[in-house]
C-alpha atoms as a PDB file:
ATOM      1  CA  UNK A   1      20.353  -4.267  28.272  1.00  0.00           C
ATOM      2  CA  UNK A   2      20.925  -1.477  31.255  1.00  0.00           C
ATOM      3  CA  UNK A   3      24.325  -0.363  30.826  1.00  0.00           C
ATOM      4  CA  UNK A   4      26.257   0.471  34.170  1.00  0.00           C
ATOM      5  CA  UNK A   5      29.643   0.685  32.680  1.00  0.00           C
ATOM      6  CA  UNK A   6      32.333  -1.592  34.865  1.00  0.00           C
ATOM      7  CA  UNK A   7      29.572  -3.003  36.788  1.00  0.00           C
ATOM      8  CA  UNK A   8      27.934  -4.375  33.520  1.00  0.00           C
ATOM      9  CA  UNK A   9      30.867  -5.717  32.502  1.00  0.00           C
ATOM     10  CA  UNK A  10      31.854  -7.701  35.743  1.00  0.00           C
ATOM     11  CA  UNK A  11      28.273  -9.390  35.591  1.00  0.00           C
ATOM     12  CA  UNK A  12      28.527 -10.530  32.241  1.00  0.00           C
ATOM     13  CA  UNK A  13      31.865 -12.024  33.390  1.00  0.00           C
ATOM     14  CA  UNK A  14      31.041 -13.638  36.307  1.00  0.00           C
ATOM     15  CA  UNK A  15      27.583 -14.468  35.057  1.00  0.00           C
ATOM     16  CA  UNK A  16      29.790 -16.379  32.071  1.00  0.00           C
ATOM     17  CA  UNK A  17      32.376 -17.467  34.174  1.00  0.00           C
ATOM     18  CA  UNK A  18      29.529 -19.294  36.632  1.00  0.00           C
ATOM     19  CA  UNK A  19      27.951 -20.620  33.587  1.00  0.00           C
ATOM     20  CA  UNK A  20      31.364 -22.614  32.543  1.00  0.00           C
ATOM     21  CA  UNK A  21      30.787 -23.896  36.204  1.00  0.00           C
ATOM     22  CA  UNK A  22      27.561 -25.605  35.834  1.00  0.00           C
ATOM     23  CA  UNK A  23      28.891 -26.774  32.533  1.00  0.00           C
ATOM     24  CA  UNK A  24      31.772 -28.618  34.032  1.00  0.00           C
ATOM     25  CA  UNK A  25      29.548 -29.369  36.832  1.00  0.00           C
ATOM     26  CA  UNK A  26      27.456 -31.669  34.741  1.00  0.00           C
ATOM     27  CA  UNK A  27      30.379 -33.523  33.278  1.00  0.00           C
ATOM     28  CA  UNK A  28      30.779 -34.420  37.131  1.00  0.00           C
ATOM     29  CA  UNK A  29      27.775 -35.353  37.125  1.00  0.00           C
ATOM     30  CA  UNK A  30      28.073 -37.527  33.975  1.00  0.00           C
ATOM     31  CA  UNK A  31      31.696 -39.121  35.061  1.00  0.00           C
ATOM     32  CA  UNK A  32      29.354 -39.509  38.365  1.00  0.00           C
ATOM     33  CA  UNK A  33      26.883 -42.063  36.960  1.00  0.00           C
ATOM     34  CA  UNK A  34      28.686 -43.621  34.546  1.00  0.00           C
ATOM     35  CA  UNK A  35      31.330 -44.276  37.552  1.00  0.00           C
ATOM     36  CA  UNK A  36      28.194 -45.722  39.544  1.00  0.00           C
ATOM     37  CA  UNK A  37      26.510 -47.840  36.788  1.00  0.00           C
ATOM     38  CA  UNK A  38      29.534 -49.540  35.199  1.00  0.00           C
ATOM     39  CA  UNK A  39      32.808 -49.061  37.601  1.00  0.00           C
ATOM     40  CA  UNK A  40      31.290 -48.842  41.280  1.00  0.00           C
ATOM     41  CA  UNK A  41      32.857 -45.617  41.821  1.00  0.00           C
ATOM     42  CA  UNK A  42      32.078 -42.851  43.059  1.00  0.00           C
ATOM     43  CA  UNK A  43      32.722 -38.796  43.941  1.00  0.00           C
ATOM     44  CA  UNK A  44      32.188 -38.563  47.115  1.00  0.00           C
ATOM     45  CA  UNK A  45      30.232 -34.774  47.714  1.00  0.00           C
ATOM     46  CA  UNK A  46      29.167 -34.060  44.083  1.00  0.00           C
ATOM     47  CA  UNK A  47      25.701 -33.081  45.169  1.00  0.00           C
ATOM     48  CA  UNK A  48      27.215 -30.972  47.653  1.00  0.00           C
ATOM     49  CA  UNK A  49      29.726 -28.979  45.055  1.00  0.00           C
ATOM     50  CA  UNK A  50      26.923 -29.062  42.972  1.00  0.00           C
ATOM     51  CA  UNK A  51      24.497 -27.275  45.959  1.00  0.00           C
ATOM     52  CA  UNK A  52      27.347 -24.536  46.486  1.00  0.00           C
ATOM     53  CA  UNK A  53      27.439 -24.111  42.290  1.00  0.00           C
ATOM     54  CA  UNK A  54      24.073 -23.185  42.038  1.00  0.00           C
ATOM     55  CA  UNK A  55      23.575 -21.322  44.858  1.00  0.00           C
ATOM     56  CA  UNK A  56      26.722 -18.582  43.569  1.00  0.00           C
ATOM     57  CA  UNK A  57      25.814 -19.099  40.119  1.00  0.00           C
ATOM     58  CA  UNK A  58      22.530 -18.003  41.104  1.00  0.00           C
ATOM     59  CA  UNK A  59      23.610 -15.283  43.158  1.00  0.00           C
ATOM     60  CA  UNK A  60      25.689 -13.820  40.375  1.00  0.00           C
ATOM     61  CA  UNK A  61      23.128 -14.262  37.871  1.00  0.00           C
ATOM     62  CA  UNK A  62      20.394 -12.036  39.860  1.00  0.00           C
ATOM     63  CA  UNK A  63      22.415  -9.558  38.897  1.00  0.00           C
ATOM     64  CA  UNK A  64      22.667 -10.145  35.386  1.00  0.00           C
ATOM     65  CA  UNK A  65      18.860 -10.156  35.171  1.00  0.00           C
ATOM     66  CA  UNK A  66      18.483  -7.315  36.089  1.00  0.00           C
ATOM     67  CA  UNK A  67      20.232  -5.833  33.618  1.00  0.00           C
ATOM     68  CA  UNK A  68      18.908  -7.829  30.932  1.00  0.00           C
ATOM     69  CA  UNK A  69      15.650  -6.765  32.178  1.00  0.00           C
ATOM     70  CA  UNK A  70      14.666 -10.430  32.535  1.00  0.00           C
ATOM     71  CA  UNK A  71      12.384 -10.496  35.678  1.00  0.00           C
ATOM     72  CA  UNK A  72       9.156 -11.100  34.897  1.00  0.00           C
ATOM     73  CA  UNK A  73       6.437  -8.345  35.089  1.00  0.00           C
ATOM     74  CA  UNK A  74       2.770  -8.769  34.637  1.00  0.00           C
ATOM     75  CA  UNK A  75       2.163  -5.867  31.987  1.00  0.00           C
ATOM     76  CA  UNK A  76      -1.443  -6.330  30.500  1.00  0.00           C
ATOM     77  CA  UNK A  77      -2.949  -3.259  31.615  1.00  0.00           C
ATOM     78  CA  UNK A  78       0.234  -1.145  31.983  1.00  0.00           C
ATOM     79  CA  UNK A  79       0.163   0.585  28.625  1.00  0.00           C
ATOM     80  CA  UNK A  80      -3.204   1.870  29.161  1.00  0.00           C
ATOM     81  CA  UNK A  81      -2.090   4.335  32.201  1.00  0.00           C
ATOM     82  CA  UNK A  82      -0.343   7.660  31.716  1.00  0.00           C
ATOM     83  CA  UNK A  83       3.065   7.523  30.947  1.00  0.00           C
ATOM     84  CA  UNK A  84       4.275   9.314  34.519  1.00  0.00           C
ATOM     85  CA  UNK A  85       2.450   6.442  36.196  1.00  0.00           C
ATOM     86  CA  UNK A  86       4.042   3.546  34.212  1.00  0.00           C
ATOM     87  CA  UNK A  87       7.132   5.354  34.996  1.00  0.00           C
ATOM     88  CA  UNK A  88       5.813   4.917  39.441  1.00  0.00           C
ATOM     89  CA  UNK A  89       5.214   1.255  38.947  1.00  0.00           C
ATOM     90  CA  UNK A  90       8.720   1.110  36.950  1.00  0.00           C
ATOM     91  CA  UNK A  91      10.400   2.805  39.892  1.00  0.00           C
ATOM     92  CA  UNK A  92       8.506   0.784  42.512  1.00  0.00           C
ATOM     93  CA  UNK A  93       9.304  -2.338  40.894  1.00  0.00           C
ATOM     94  CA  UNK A  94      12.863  -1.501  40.974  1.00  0.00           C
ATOM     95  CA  UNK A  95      12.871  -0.448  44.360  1.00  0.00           C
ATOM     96  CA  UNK A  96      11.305  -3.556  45.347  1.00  0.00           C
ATOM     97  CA  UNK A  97      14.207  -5.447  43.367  1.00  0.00           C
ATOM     98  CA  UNK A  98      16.921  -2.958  45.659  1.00  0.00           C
ATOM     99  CA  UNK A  99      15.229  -3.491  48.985  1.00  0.00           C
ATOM    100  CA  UNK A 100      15.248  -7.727  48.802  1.00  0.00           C
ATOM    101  CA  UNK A 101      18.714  -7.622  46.727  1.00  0.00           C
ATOM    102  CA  UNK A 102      19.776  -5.467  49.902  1.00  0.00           C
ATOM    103  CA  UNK A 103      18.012  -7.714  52.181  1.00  0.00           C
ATOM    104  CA  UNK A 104      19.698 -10.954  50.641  1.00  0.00           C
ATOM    105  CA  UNK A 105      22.748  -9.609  50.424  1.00  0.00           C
ATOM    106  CA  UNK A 106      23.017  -7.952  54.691  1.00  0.00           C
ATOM    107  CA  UNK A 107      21.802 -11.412  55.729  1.00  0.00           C
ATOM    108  CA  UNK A 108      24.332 -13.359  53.490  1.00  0.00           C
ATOM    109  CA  UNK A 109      26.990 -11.218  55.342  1.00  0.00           C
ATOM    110  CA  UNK A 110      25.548 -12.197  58.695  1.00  0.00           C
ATOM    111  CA  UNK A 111      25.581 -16.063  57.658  1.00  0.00           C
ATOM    112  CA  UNK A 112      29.061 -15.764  56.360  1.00  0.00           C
ATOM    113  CA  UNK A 113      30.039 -13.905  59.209  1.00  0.00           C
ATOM    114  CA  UNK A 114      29.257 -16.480  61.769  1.00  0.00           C
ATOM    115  CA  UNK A 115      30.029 -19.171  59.729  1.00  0.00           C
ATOM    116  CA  UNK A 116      33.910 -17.608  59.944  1.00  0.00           C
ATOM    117  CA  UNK A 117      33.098 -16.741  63.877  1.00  0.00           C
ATOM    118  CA  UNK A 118      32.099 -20.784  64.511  1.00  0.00           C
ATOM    119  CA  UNK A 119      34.633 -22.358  61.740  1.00  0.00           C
ATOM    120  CA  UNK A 120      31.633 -24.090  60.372  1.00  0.00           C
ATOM    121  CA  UNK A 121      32.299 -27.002  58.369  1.00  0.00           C
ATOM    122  CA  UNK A 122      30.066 -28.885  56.317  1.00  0.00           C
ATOM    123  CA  UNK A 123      28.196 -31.941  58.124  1.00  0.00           C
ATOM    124  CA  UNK A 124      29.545 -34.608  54.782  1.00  0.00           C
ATOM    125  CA  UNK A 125      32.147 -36.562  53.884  1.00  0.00           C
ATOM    126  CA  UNK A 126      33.973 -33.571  52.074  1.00  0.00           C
ATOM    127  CA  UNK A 127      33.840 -31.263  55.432  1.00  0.00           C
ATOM    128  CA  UNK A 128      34.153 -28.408  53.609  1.00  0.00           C
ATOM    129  CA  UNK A 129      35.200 -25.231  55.480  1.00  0.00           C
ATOM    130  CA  UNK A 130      31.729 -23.531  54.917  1.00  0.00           C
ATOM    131  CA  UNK A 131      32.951 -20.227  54.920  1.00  0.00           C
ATOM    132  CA  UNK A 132      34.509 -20.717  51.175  1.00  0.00           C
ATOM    133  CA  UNK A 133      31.317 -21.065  49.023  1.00  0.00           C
ATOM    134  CA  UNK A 134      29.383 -18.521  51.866  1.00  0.00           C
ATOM    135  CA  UNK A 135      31.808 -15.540  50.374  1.00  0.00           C
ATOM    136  CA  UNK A 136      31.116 -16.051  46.504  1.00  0.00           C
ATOM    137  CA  UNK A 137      27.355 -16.161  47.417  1.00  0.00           C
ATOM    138  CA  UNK A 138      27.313 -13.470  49.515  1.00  0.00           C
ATOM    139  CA  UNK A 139      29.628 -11.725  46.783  1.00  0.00           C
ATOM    140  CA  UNK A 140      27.324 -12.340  43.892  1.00  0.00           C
ATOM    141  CA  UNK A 141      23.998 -11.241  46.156  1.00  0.00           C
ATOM    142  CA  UNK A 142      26.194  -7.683  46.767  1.00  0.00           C
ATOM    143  CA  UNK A 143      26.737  -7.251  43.304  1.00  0.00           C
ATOM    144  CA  UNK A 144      23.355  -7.864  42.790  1.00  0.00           C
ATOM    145  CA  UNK A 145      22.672  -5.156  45.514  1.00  0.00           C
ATOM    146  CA  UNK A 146      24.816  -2.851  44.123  1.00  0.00           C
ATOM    147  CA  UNK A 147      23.503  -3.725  40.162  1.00  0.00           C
ATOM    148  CA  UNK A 148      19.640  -2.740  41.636  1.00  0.00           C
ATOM    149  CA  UNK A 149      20.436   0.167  43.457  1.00  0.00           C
ATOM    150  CA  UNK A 150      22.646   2.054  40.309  1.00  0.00           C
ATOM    151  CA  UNK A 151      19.978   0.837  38.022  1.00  0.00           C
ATOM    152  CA  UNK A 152      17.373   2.118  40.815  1.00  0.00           C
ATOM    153  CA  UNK A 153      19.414   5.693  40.671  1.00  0.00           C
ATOM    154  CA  UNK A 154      19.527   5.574  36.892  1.00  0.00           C
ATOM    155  CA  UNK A 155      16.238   5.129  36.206  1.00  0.00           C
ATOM    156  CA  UNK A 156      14.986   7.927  38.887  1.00  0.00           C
ATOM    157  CA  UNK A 157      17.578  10.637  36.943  1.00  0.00           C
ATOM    158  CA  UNK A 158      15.951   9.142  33.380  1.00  0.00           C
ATOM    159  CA  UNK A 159      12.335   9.587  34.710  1.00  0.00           C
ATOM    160  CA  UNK A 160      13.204  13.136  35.589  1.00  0.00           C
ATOM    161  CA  UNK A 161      14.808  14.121  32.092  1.00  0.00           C
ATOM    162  CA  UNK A 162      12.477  12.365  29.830  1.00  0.00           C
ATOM    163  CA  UNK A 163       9.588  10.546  31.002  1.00  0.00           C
ATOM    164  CA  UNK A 164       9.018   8.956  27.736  1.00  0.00           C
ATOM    165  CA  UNK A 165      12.593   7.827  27.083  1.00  0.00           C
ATOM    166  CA  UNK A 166      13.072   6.696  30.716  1.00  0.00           C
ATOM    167  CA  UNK A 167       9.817   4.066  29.914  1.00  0.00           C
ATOM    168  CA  UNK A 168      11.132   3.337  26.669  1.00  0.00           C
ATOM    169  CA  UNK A 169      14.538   2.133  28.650  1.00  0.00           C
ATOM    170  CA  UNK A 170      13.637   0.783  31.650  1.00  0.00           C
ATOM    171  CA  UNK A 171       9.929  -0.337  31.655  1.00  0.00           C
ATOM    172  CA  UNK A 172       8.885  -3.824  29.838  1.00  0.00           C
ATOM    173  CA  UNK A 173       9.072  -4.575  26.041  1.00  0.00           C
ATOM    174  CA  UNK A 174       5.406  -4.704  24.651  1.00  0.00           C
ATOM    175  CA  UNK A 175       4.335  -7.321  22.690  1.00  0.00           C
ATOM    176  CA  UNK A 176       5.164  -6.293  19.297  1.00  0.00           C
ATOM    177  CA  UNK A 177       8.842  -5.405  20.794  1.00  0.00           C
ATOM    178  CA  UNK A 178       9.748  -8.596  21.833  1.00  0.00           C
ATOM    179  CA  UNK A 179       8.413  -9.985  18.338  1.00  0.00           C
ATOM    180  CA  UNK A 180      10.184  -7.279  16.170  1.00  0.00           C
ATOM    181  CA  UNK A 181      13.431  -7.872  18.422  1.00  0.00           C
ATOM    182  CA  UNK A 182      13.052 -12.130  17.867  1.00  0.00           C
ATOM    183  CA  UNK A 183      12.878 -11.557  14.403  1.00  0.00           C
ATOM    184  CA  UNK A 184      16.137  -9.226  14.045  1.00  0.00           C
ATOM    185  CA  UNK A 185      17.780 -11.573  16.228  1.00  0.00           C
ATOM    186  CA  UNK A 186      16.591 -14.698  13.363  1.00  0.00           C
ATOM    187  CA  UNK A 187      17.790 -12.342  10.407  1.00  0.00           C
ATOM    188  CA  UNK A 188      20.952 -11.833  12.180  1.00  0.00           C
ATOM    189  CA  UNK A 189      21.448 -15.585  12.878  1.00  0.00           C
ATOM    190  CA  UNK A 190      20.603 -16.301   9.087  1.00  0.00           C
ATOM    191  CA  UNK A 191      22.944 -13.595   7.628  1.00  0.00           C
ATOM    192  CA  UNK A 192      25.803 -15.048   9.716  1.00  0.00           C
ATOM    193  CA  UNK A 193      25.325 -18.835   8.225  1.00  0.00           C
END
């Protein structure tokens, strides 16, 4: 995991916190359909809470994947090249990550701006002031700005103090890596039984 101090911390806890959303989210759900099949009931708008949950749970959880290093990189022929230009295509990939995070999170801004401007509500039964669910999304996509840009800065300063350790930190697990790490994480499961 990329640590970033505060900023770590606050995804993990809103990452978490979002998670007990979806959670409670499908117990809706469940009271949903068993209110439907045996009582003839039902929440009005639960598809639409559930729309605005995964759209800020999503946002927040960009975020968090970065830091866990979770997006997915295609790395078969990456350990083959020198280790200053596996450090580039690090670096680019990053900056890739920064410039859409940033891109995401200047056009939620707009969208929640004139969504506040035109007092847009939704068009359902719940008329929900859309405003509301536009701020925690575009919240969660500029923390997941600000998350790619430090970890854009940090791994910049790394590649300039130690090449090798910056790779080792930042670039993708290799295959024996990820196995070695499974297997500490099985041992570690099995001790605490």
């Amino acid at each position: 995991m990329i640590n970033l101090g505060w900023v770590s911390k606050l995804s993990k806890i809103s990452s978490l916190l979002c998670g007990y959303l979806l959670l409670g989210l499908c117990f809706l759900i469940l009271a949903e359909v068993i209110g439907r099949k045996f009582f003839s009931f039902s929440f009005q708008g639960v598809d639409e809470i559930g729309g605005y949950l995964v759209a800020i749970s999503g946002s927040f959880a960009f975020g968090f994947g970065v830091l866990e290093k979770a997006h997915t990189r295609i790395d078969i022929a990456l350990a083959k090249f020198p280790i200053h230009l596996r450090n580039f295509f690090n670096v680019s990939a990053y900056m890739a990550i920064f410039l859409v995070s940033a891109f995401l999170a200047r056009y939620s801004f707009v969208t929640l701006s004139e969504s506040i401007l035109f007092k847009s509500i939704s068009a359902t039964p719940l008329e929900v002031p859309i405003r509301y669910p536009q701020f925690f999304w575009f919240i969660g996509l500029s923390i997941f700005s600000l998350i790619s840009f430090l970890t854009l800065i940090k791994i910049i300063l790394s590649w300039m103090n130690d090449p090798a350790q910056s790779y080792k930190d930042f670039g993708p697990e290799s295959l024996n890596d990820e196995v070695n790490r499974e297997l500490q994480d099985v041992k570690k499961r099995q001790t605490s039984k």
